[in-house]
PDB file of N, CA and C in Angstrom:
ATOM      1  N   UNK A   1      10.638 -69.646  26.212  1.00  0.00           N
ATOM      2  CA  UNK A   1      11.222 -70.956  26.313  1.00  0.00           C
ATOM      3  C   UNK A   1      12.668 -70.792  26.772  1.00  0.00           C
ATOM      4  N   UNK A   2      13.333 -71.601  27.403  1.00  0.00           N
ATOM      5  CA  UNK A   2      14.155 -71.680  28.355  1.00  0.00           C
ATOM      6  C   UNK A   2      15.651 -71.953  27.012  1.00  0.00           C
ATOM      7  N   UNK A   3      16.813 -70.851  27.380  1.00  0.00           N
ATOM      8  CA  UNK A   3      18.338 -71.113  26.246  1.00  0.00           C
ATOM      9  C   UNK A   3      18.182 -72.959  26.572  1.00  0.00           C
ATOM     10  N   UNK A   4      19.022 -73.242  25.812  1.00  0.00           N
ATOM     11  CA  UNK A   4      19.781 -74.364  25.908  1.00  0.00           C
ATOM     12  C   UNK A   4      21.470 -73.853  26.516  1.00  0.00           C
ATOM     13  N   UNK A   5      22.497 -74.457  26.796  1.00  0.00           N
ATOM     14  CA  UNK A   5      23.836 -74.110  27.041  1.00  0.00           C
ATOM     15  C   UNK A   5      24.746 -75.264  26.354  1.00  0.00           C
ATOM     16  N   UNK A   6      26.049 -75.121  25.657  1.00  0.00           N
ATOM     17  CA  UNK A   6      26.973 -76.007  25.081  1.00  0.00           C
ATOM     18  C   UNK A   6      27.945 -75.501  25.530  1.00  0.00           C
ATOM     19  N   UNK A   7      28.867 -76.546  25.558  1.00  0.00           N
ATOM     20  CA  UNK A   7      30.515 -76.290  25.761  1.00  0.00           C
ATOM     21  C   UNK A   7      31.347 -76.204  24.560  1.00  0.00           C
ATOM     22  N   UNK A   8      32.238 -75.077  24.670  1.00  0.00           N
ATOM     23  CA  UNK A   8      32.903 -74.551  23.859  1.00  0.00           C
ATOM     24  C   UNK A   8      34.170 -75.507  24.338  1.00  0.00           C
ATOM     25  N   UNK A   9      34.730 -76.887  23.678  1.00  0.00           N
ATOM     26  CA  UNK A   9      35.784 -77.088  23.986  1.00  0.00           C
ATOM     27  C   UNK A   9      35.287 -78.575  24.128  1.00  0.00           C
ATOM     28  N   UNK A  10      36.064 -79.100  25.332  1.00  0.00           N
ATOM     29  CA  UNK A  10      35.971 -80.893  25.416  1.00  0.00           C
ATOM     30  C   UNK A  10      35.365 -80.545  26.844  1.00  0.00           C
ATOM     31  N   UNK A  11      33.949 -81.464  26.420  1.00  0.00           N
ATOM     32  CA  UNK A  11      33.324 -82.005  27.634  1.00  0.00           C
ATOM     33  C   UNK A  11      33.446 -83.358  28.652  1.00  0.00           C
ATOM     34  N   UNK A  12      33.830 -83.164  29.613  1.00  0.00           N
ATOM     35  CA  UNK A  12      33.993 -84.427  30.389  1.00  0.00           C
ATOM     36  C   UNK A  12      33.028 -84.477  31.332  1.00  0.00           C
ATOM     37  N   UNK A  13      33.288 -85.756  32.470  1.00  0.00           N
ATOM     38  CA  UNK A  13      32.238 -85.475  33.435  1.00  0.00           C
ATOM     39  C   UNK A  13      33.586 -86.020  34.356  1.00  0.00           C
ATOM     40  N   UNK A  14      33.022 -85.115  35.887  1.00  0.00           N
ATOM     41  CA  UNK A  14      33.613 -85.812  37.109  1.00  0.00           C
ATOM     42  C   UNK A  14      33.017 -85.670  38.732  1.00  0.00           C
ATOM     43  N   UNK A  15      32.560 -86.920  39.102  1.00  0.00           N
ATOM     44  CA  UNK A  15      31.738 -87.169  40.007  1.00  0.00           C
ATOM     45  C   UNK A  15      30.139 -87.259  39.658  1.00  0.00           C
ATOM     46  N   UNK A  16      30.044 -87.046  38.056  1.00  0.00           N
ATOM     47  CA  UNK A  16      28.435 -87.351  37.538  1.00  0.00           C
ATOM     48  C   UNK A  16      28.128 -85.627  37.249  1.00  0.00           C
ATOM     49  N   UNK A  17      29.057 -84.314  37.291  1.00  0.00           N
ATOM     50  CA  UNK A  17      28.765 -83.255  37.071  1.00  0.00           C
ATOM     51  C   UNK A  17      29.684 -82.973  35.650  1.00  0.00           C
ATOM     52  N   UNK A  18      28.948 -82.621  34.591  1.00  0.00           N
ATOM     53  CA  UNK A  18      29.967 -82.370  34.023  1.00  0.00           C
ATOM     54  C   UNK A  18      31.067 -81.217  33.944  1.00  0.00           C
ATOM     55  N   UNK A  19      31.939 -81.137  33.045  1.00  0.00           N
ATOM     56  CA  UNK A  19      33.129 -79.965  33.686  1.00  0.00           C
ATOM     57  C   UNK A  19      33.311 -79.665  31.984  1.00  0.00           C
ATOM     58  N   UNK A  20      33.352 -78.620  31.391  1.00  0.00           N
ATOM     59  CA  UNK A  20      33.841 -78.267  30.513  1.00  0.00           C
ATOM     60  C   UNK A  20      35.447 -77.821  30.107  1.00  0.00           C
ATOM     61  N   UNK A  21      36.025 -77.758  29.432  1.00  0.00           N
ATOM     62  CA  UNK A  21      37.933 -77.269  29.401  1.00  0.00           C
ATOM     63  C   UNK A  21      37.613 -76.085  28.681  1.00  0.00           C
ATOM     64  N   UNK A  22      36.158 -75.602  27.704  1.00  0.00           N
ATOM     65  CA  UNK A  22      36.402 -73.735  27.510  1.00  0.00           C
ATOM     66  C   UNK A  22      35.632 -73.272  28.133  1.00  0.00           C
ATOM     67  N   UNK A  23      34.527 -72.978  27.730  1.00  0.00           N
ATOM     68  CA  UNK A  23      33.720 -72.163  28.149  1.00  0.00           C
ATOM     69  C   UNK A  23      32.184 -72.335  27.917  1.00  0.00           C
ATOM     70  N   UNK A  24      31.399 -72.184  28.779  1.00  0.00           N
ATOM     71  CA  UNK A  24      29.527 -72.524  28.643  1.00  0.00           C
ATOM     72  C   UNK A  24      29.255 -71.277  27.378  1.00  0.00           C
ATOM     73  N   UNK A  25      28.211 -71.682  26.872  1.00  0.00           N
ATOM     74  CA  UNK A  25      27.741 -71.032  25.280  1.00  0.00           C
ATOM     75  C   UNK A  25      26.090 -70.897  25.874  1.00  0.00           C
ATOM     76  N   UNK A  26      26.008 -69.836  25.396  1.00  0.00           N
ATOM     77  CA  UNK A  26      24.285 -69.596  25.509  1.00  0.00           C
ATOM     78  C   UNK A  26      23.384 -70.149  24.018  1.00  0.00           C
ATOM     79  N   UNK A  27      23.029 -71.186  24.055  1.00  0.00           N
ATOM     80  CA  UNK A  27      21.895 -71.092  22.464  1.00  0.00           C
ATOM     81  C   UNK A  27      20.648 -71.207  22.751  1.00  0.00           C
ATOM     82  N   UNK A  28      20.105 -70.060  21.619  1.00  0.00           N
ATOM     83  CA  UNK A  28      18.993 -69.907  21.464  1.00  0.00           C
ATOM     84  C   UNK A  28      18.313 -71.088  20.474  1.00  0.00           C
ATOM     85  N   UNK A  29      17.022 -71.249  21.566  1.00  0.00           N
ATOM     86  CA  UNK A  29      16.237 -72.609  21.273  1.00  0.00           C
ATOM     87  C   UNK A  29      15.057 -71.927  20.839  1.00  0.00           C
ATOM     88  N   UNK A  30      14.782 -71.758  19.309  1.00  0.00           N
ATOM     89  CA  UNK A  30      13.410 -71.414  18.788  1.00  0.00           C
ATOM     90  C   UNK A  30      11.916 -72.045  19.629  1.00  0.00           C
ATOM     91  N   UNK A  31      11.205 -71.133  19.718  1.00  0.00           N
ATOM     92  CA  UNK A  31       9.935 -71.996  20.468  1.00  0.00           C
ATOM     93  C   UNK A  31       9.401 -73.145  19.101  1.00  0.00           C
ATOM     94  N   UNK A  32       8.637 -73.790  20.019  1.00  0.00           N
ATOM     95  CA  UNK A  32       8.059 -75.170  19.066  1.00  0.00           C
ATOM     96  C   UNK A  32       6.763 -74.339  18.180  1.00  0.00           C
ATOM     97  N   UNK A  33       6.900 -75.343  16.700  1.00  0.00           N
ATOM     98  CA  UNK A  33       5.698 -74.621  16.219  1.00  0.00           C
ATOM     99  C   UNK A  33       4.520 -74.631  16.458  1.00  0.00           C
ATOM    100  N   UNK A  34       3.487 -73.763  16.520  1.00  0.00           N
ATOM    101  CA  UNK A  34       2.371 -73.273  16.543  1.00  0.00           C
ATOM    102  C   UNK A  34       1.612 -72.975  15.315  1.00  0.00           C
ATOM    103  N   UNK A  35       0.413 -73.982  15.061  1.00  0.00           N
ATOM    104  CA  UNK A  35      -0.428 -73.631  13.736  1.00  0.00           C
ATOM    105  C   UNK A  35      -1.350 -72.625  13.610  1.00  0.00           C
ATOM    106  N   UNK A  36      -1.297 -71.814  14.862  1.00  0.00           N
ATOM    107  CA  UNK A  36      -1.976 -70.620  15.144  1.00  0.00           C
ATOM    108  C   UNK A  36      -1.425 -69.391  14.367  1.00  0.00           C
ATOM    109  N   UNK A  37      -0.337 -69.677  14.470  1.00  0.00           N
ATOM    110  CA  UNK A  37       0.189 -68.609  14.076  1.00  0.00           C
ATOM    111  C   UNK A  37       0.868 -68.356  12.058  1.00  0.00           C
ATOM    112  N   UNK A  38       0.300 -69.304  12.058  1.00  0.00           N
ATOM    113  CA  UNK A  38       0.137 -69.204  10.579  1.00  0.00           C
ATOM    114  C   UNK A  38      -1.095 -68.305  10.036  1.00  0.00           C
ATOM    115  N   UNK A  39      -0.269 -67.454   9.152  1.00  0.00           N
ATOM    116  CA  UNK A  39      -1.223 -66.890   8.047  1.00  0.00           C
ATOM    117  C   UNK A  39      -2.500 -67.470   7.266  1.00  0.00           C
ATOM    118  N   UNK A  40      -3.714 -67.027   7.490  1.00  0.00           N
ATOM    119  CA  UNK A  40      -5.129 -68.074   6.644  1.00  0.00           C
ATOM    120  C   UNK A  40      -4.708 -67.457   5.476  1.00  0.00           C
ATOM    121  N   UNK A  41      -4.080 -66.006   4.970  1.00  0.00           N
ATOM    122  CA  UNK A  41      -3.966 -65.732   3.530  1.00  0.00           C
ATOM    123  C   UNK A  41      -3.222 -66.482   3.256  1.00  0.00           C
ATOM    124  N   UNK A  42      -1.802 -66.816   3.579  1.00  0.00           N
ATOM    125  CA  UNK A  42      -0.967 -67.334   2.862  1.00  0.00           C
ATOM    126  C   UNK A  42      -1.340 -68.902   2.539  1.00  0.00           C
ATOM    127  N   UNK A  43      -1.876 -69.254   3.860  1.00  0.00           N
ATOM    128  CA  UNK A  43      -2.429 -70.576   3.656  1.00  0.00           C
ATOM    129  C   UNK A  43      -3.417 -71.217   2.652  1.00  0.00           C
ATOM    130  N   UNK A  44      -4.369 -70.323   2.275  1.00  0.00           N
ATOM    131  CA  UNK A  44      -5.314 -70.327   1.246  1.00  0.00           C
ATOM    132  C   UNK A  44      -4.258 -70.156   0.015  1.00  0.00           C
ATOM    133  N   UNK A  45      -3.291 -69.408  -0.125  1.00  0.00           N
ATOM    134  CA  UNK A  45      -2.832 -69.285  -1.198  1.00  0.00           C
ATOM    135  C   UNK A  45      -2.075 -70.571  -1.646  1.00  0.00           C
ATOM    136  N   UNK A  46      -1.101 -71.460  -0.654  1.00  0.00           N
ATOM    137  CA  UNK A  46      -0.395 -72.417  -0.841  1.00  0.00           C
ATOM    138  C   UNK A  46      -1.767 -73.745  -1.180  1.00  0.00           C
ATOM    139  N   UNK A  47      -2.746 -74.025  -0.707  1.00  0.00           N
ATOM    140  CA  UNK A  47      -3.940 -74.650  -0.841  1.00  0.00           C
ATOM    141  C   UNK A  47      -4.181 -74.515  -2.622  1.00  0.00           C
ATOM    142  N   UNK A  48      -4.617 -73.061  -3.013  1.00  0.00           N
ATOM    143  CA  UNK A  48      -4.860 -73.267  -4.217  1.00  0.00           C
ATOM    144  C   UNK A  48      -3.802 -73.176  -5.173  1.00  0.00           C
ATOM    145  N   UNK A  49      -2.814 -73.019  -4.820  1.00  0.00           N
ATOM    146  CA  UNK A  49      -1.779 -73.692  -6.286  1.00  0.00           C
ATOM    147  C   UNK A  49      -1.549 -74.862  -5.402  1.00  0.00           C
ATOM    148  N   UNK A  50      -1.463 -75.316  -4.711  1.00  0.00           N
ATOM    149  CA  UNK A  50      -1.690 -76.739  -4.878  1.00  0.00           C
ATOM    150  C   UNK A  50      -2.941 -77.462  -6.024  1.00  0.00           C
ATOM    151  N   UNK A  51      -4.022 -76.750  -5.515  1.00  0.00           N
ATOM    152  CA  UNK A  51      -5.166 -77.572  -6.237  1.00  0.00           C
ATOM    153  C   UNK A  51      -4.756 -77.516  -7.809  1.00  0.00           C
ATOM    154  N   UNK A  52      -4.507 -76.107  -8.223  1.00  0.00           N
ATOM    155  CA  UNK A  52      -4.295 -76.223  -9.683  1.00  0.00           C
ATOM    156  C   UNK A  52      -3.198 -76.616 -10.053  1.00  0.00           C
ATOM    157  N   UNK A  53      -2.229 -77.056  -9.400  1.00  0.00           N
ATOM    158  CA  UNK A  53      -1.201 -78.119 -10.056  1.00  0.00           C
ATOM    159  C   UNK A  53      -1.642 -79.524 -10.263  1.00  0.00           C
ATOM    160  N   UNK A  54      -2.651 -80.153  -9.378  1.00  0.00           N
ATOM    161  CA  UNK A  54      -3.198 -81.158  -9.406  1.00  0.00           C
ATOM    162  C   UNK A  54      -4.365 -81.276 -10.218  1.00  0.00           C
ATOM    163  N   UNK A  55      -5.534 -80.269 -10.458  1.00  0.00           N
ATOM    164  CA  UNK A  55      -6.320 -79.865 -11.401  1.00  0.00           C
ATOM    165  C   UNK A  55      -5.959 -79.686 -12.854  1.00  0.00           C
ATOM    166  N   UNK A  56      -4.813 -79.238 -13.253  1.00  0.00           N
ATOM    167  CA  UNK A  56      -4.389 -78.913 -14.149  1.00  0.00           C
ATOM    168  C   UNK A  56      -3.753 -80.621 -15.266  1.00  0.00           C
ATOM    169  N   UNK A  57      -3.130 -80.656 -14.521  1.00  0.00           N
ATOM    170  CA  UNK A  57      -2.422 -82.397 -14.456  1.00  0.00           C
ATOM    171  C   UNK A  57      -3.745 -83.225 -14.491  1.00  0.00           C
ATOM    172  N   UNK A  58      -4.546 -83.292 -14.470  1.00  0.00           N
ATOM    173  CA  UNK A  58      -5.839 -84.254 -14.030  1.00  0.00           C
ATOM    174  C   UNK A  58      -6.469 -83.933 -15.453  1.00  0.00           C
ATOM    175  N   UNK A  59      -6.611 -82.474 -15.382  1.00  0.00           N
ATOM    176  CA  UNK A  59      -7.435 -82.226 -16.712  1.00  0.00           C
ATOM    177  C   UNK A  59      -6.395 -82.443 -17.942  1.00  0.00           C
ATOM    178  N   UNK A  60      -5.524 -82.143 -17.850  1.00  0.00           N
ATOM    179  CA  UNK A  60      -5.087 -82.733 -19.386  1.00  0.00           C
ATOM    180  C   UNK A  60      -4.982 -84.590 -19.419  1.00  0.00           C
ATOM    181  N   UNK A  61      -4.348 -84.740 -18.398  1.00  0.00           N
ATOM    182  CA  UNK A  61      -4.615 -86.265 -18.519  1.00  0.00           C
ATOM    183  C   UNK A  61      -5.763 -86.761 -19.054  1.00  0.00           C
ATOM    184  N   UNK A  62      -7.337 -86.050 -18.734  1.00  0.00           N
ATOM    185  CA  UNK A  62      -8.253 -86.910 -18.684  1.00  0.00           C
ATOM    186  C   UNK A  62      -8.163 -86.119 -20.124  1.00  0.00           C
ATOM    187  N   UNK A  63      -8.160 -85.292 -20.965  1.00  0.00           N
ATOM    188  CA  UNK A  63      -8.214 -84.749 -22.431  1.00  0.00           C
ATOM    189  C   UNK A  63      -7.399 -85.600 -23.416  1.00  0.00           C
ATOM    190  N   UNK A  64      -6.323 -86.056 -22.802  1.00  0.00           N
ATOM    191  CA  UNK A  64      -5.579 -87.288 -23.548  1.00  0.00           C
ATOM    192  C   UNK A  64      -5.896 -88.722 -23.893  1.00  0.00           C
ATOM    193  N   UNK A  65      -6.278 -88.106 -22.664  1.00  0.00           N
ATOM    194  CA  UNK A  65      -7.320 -89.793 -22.388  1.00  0.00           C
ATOM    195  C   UNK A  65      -8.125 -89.871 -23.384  1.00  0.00           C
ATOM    196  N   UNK A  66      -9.014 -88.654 -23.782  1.00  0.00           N
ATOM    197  CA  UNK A  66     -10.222 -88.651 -24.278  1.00  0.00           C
ATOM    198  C   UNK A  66      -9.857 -88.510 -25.963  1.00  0.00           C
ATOM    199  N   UNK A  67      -8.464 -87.798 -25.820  1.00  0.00           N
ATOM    200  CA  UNK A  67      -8.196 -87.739 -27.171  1.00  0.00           C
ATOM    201  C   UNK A  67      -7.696 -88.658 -27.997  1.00  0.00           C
ATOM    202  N   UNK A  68      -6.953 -89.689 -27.295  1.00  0.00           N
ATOM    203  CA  UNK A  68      -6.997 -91.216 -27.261  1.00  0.00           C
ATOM    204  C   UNK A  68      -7.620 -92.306 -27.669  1.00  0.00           C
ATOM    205  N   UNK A  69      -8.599 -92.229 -26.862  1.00  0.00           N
ATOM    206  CA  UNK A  69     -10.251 -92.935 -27.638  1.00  0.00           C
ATOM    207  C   UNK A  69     -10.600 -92.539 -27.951  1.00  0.00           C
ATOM    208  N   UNK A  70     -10.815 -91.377 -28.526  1.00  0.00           N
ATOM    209  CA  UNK A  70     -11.282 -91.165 -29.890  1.00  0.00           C
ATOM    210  C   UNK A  70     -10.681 -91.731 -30.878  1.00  0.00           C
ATOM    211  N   UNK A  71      -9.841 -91.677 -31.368  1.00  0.00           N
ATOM    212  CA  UNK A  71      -9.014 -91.791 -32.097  1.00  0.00           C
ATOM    213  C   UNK A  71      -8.899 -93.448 -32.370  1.00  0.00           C
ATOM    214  N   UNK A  72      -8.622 -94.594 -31.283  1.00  0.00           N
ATOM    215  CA  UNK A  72      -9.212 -95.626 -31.267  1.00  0.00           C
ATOM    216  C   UNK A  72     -10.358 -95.974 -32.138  1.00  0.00           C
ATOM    217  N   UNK A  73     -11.433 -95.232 -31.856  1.00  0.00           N
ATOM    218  CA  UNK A  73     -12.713 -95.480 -32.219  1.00  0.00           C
ATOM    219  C   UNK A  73     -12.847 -95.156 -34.115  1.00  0.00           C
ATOM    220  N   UNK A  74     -11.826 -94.153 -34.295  1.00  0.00           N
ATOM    221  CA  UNK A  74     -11.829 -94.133 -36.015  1.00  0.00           C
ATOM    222  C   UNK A  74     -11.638 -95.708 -36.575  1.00  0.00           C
TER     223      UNK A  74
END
């Protein structure tokens, strides 16, 4: 993928070209992301602690729940 360039200093324009007062800068422009290039291990790994943060949270909720009505029901 192609630098980008910035001016080091005050940018103007004259005649529609611009003109810099320091000096042109080379920056590096990361390429765009790609889901190819992601890891399936790591990915599987972020997947399941996801699930068991949400699994986990679900199941006690629903045990509260349950421990709840019961308790009602005395």
């Amino acid at each position: 993928m192609p630098d980008s360039i910035r001016c080091i200093g005050e940018l103007t324009t004259v005649s529609g070209y611009p003109q810099c007062s320091g000096q042109w800068e080379v920056v590096f422009q990361p390429p765009p992301f790609d889901p190819s290039q992601l890891d399936p291990v790591l990915l599987s790994q972020a997947f399941g602690a996801g699930f068991v943060l949400v699994a986990t949270s679900f199941v006690v909720t629903l045990g509260a729940r349950i421990f709840l009505n019961f308790l009602k029901s005395l």
